[in-house]
C-alpha atoms as a PDB file:
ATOM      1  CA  UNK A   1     137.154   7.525   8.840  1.00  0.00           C
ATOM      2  CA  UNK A   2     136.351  11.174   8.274  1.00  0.00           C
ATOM      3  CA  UNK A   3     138.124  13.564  10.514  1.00  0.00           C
ATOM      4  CA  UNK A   4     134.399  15.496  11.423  1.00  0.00           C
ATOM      5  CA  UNK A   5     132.992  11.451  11.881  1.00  0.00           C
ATOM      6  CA  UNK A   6     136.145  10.969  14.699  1.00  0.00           C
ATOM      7  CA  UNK A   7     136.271  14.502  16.498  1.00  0.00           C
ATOM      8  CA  UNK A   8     132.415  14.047  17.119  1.00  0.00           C
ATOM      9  CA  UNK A   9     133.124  10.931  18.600  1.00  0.00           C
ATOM     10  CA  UNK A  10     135.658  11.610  20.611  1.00  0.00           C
ATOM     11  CA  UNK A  11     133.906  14.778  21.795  1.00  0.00           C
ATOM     12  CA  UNK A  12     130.788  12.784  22.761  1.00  0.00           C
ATOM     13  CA  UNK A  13     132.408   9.868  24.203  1.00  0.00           C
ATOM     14  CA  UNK A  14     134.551  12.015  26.718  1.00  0.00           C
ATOM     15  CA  UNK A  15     132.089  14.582  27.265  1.00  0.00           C
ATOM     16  CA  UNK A  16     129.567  11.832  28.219  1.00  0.00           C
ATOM     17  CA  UNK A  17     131.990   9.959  30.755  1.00  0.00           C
ATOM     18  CA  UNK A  18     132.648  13.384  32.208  1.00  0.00           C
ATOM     19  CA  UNK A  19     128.908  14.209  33.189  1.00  0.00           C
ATOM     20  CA  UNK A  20     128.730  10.438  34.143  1.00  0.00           C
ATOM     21  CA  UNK A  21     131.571  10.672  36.596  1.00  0.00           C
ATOM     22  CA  UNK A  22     131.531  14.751  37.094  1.00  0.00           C
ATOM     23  CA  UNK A  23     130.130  14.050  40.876  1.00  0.00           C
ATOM     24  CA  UNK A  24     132.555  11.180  41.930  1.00  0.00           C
ATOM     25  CA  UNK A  25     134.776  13.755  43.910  1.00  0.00           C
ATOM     26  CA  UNK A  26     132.531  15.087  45.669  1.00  0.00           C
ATOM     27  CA  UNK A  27     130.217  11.972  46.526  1.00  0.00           C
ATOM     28  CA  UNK A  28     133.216  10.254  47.620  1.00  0.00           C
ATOM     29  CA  UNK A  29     133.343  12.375  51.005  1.00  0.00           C
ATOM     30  CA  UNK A  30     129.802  13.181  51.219  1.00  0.00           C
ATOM     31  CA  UNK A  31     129.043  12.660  54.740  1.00  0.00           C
ATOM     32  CA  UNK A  32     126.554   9.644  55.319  1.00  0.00           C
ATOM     33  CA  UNK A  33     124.066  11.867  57.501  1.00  0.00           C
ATOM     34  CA  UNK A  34     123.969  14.151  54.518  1.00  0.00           C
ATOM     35  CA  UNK A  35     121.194  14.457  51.931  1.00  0.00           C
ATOM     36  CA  UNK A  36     122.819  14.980  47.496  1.00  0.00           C
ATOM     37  CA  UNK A  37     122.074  17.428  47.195  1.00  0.00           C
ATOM     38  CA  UNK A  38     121.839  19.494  49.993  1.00  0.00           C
ATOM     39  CA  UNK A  39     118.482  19.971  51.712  1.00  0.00           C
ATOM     40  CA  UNK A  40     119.552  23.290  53.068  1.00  0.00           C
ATOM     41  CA  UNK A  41     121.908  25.864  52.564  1.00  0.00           C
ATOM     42  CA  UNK A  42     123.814  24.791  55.941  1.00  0.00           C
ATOM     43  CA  UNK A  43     124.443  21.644  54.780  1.00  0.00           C
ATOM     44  CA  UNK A  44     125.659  23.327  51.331  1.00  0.00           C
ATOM     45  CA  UNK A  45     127.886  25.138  53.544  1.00  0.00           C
ATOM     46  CA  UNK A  46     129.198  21.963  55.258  1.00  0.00           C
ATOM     47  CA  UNK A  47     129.423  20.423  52.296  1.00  0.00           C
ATOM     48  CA  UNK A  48     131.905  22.965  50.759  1.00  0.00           C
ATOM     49  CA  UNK A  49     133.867  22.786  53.785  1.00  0.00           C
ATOM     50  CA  UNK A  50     134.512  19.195  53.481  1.00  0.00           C
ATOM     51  CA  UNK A  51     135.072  18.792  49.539  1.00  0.00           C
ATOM     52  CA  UNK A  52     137.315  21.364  49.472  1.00  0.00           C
ATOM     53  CA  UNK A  53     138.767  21.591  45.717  1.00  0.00           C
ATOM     54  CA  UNK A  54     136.925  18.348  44.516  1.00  0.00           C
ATOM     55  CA  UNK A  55     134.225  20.934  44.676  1.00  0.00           C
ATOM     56  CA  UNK A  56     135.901  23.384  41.596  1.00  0.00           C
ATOM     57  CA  UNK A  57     137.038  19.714  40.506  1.00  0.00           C
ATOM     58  CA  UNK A  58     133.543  18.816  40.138  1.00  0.00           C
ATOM     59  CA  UNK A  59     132.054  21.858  38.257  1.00  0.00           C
ATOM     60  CA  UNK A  60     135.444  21.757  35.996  1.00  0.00           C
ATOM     61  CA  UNK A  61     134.333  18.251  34.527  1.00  0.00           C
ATOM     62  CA  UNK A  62     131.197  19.493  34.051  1.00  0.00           C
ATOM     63  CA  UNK A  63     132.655  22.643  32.005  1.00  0.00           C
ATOM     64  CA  UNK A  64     134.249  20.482  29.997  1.00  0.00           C
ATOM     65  CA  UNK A  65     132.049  18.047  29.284  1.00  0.00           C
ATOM     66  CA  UNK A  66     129.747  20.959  28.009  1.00  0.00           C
ATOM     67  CA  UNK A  67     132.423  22.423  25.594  1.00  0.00           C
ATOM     68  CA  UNK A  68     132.861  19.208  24.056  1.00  0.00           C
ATOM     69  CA  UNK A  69     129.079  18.753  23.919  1.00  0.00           C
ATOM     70  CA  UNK A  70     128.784  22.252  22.034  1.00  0.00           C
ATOM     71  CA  UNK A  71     131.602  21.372  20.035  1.00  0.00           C
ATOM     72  CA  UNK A  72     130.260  17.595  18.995  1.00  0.00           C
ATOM     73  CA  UNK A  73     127.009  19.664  18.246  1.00  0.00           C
ATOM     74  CA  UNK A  74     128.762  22.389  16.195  1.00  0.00           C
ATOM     75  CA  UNK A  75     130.000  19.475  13.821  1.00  0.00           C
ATOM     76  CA  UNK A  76     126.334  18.129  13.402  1.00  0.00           C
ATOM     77  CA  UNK A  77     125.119  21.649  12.449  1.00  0.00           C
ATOM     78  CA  UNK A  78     127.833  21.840   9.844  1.00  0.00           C
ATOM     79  CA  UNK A  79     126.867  18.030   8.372  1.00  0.00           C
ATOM     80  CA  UNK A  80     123.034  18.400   8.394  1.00  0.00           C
ATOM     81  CA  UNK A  81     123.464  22.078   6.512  1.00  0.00           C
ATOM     82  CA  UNK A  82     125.389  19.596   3.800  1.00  0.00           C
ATOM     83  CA  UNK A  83     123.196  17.272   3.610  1.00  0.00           C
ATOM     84  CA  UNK A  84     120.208  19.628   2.805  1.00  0.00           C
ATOM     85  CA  UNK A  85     118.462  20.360   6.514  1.00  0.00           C
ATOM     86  CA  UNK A  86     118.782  24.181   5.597  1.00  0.00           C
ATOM     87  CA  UNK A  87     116.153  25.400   8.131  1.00  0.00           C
ATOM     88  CA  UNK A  88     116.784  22.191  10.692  1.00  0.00           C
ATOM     89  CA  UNK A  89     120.694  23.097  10.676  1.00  0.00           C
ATOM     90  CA  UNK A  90     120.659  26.224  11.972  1.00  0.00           C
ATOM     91  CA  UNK A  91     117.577  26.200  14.238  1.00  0.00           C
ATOM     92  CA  UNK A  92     119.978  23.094  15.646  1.00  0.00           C
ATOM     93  CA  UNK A  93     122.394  25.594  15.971  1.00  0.00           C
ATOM     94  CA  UNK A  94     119.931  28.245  17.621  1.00  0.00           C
ATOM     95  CA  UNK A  95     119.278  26.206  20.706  1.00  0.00           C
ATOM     96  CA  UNK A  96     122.782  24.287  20.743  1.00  0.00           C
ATOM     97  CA  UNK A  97     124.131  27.573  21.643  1.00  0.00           C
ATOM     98  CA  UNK A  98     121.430  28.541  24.012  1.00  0.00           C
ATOM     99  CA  UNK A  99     121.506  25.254  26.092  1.00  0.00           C
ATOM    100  CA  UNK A 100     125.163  24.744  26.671  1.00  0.00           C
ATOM    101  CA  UNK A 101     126.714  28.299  27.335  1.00  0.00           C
ATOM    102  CA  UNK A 102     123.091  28.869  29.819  1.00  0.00           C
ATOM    103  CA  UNK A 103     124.402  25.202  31.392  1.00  0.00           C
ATOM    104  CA  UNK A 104     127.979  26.535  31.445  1.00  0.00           C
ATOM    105  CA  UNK A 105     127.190  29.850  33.304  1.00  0.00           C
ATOM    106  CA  UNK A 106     124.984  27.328  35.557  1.00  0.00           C
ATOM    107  CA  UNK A 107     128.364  25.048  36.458  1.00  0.00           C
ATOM    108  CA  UNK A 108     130.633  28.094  36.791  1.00  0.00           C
ATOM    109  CA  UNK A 109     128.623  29.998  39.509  1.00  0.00           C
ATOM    110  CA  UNK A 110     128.062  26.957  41.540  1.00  0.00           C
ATOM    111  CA  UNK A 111     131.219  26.017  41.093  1.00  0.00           C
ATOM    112  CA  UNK A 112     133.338  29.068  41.752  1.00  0.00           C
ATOM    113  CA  UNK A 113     131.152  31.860  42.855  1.00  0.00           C
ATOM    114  CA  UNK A 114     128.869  29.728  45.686  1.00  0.00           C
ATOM    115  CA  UNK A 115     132.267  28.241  47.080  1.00  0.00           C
ATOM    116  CA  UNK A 116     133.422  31.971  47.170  1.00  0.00           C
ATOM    117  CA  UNK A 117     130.643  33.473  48.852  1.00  0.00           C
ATOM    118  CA  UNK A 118     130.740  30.600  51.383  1.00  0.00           C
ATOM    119  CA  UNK A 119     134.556  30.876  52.099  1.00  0.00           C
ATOM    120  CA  UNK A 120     132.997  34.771  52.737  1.00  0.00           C
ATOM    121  CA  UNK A 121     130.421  33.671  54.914  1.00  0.00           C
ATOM    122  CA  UNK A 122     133.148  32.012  57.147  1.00  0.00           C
ATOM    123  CA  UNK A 123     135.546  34.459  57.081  1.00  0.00           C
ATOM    124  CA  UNK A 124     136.384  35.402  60.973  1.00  0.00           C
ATOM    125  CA  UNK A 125     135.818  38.625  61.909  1.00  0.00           C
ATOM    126  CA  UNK A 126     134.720  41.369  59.162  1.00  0.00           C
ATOM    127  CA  UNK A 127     131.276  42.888  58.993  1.00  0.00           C
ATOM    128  CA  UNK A 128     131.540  42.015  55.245  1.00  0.00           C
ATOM    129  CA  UNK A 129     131.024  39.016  55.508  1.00  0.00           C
ATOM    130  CA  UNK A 130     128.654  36.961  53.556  1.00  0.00           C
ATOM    131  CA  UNK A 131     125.161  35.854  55.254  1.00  0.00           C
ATOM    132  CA  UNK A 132     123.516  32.334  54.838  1.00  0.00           C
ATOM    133  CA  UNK A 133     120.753  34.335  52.265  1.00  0.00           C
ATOM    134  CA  UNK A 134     123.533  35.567  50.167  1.00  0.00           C
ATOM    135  CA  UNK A 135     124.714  31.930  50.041  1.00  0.00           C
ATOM    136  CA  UNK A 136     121.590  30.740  49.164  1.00  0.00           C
ATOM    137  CA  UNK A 137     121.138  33.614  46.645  1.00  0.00           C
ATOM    138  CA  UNK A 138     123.983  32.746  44.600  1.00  0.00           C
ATOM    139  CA  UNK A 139     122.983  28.997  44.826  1.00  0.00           C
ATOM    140  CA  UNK A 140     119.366  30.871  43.504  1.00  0.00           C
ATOM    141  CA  UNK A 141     120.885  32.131  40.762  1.00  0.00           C
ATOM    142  CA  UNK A 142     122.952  28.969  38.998  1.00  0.00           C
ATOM    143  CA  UNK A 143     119.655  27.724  39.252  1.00  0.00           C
ATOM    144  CA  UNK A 144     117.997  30.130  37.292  1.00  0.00           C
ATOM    145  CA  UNK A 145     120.481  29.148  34.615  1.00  0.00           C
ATOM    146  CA  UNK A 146     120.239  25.357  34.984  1.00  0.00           C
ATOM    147  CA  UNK A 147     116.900  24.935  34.241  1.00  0.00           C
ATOM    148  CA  UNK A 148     116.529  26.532  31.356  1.00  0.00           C
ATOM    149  CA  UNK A 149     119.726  25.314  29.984  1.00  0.00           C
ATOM    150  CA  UNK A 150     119.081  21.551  30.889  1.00  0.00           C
ATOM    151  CA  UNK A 151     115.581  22.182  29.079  1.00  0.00           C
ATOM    152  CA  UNK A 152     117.043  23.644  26.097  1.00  0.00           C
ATOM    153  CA  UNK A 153     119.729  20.487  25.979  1.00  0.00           C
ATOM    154  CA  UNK A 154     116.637  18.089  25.325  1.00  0.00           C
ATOM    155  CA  UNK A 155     115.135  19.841  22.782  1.00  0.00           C
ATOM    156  CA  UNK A 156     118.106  20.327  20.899  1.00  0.00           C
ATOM    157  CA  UNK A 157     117.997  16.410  21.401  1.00  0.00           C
ATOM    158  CA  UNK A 158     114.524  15.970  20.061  1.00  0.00           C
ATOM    159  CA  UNK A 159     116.294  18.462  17.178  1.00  0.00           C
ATOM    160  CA  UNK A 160     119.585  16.740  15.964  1.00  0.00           C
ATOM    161  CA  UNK A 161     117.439  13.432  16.466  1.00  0.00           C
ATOM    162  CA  UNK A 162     115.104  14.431  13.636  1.00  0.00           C
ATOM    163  CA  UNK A 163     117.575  13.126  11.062  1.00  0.00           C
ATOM    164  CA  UNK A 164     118.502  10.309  12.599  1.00  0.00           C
ATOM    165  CA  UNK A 165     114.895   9.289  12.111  1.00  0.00           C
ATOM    166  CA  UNK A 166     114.808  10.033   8.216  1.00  0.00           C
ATOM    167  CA  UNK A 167     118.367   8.014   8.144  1.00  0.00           C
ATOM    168  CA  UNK A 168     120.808  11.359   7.151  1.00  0.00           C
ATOM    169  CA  UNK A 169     122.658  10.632  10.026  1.00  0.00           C
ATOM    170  CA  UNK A 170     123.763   8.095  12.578  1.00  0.00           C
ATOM    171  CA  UNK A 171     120.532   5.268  12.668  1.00  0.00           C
ATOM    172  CA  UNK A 172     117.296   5.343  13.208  1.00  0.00           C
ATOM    173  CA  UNK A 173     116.859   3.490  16.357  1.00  0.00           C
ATOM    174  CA  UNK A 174     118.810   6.635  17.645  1.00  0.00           C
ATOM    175  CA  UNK A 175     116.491   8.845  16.341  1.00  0.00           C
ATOM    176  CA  UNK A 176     113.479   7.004  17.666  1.00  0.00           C
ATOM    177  CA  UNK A 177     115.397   6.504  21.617  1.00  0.00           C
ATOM    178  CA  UNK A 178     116.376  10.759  21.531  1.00  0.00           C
ATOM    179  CA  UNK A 179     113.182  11.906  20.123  1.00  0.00           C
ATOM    180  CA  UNK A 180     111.318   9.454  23.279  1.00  0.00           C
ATOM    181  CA  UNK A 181     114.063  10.774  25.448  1.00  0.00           C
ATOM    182  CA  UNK A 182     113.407  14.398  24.757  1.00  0.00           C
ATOM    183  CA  UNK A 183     109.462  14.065  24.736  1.00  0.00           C
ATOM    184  CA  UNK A 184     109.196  12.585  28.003  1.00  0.00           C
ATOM    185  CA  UNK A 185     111.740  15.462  29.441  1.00  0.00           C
ATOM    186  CA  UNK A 186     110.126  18.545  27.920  1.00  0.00           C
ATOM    187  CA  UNK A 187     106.754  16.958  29.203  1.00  0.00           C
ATOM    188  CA  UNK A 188     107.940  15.759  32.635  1.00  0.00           C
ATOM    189  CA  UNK A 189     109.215  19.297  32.678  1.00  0.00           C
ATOM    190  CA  UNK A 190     106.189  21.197  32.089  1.00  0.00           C
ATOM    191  CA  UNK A 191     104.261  19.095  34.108  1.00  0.00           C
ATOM    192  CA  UNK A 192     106.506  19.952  36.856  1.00  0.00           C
ATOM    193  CA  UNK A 193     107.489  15.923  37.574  1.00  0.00           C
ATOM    194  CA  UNK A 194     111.232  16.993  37.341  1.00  0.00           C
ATOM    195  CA  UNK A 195     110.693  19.816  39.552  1.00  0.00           C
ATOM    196  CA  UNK A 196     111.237  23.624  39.460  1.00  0.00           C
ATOM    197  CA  UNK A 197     115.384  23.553  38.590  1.00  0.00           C
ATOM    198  CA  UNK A 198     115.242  20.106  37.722  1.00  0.00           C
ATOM    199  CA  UNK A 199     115.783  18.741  41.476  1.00  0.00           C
ATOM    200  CA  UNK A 200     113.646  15.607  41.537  1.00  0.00           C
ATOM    201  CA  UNK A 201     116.390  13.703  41.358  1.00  0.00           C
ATOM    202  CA  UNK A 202     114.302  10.595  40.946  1.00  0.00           C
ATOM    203  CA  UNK A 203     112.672  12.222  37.721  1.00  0.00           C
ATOM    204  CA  UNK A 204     115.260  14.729  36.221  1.00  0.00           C
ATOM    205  CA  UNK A 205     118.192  12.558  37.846  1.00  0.00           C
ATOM    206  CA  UNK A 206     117.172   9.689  35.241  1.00  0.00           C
ATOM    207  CA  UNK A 207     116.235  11.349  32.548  1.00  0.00           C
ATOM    208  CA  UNK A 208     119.799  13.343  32.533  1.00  0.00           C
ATOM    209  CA  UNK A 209     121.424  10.175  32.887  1.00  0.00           C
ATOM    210  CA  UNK A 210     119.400   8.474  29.998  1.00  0.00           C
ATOM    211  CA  UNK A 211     120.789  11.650  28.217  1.00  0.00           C
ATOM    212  CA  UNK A 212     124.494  11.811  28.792  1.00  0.00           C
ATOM    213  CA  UNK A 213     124.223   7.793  28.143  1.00  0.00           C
ATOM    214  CA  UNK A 214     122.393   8.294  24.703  1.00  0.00           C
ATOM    215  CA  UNK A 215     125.175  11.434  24.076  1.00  0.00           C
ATOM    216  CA  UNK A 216     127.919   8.776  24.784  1.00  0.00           C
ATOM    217  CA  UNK A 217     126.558   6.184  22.390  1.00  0.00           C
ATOM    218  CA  UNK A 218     126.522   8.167  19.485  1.00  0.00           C
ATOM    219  CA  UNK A 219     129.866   9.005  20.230  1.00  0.00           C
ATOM    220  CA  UNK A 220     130.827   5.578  20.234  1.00  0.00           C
ATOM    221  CA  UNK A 221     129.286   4.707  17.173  1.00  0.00           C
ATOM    222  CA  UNK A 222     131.014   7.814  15.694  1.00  0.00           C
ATOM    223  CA  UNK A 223     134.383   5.964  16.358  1.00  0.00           C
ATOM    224  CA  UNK A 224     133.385   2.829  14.850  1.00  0.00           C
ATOM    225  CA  UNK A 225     131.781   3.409  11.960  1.00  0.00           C
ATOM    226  CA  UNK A 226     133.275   5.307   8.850  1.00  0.00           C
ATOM    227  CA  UNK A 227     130.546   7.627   7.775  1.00  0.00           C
ATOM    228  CA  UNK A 228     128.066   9.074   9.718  1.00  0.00           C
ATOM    229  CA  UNK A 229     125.933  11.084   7.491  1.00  0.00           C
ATOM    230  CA  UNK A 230     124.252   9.875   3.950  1.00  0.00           C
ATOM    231  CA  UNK A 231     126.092  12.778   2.162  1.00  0.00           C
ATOM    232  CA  UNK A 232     129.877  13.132   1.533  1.00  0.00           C
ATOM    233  CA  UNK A 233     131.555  14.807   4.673  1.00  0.00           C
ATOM    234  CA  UNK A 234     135.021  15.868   3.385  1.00  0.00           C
ATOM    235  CA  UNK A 235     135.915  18.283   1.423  1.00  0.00           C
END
């Protein structure tokens, strides 16, 4: 097995079961009275209170999960420039590293700046102290980064599974379920099914899933097969 063909899997596979089980932690003591997520920023507060550290836990996975990702997507850029995609290669790597850092920046403010201000916001005493809106605000602005980064993620989907349809890499049938996959998100997206910041969990909740799952497969398939492009990857 090539070295690139085994990192990529490995990269995909745990990166996948991360966003798959990223919100264990802090669903496991989410009250029962309680909407996921949050319906308001009280709740968000109450929330934070009660997962504690699984919170940062949480948002760590996550982190994680998208460094691998970026990585995983890193070695695709480098095996479709070899096998001839000279313009798809780097326009992969164009939105590759516009989707995942604008997803990072997403996880790390909710994860460690909201949890910050709201430790604020209960601090006793102190006329410092952070209000409800500056909660919210902060919330406001992982948001802003979300969305566009989630959107980004599916087209560079729809991008690396271009190939994958013309048989360079991986199969076809992966090409044909990521190019569906990223259709019906862009369009779900613009058509505002999934949402504003991707919050209709019904709509974007699936279609994320469906993503990380079709992230993880490939991955899988990375580890047991030898080759996954049609061109020589070592050297």
């Amino acid at each position: 097995m090539d070295r690139h063909t085994k990192w990529i899997g490995v990269a995909l596979v745990v990166g996948g079961l991360l966003m798959f089980t990223r919100m264990a932690p802090v669903l496991a003591v989410l009250p029962e009275d309680m909407a996921f997520p949050p319906a308001t920023t009280q709740d968000m507060v109450r929330l934070a209170v009660i997962t504690g550290a699984r919170w940062q836990l949480s948002h760590m996975m996550g982190l994680l999960a998208v460094l691998l990702f970026g990585i995983a997507y890193g070695w695709h850029v480098m095996l479709l420039i070899r096998a001839g995609w000279r313009s798809l290669g780097p326009g992969l790597a164009v939105t590759a590293l516009l989707a995942f850092p604008l997803f990072g920046i997403a996880l790390v403010i909710d994860g460690f700046a909201v949890p910050a201000t709201i430790a604020d916001h209960l601090a006793a005493g102190g006329t410092g102290a952070a209000t409800l809106e500056q909660v919210a605000a902060t919330h406001r602005l992982a948001l802003r980064f979300f969305a566009p980064g989630v959107f980004l993620m599916f087209v560079t989907m729809g991008i690396l599974s271009a190939p994958m349809l013309h048989r360079e890499i991986h199969a076809r049938w992966l090409g044909v379920a990521g190019q569906l996959i990223a259709v019906v998100a862009v369009t779900a997206y613009l058509t505002g099914l999934t949402g504003p910041h991707w919050n209709e969990l019904q709509v974007a909740g699936t279609l994320m899933l469906v993503a990380f799952a079709w992230h993880l497969i490939i991955g899988a398939r990375a580890l047991i097969v030898k080759r996954i492009a049609a061109v020589p990857q070592s050297g």
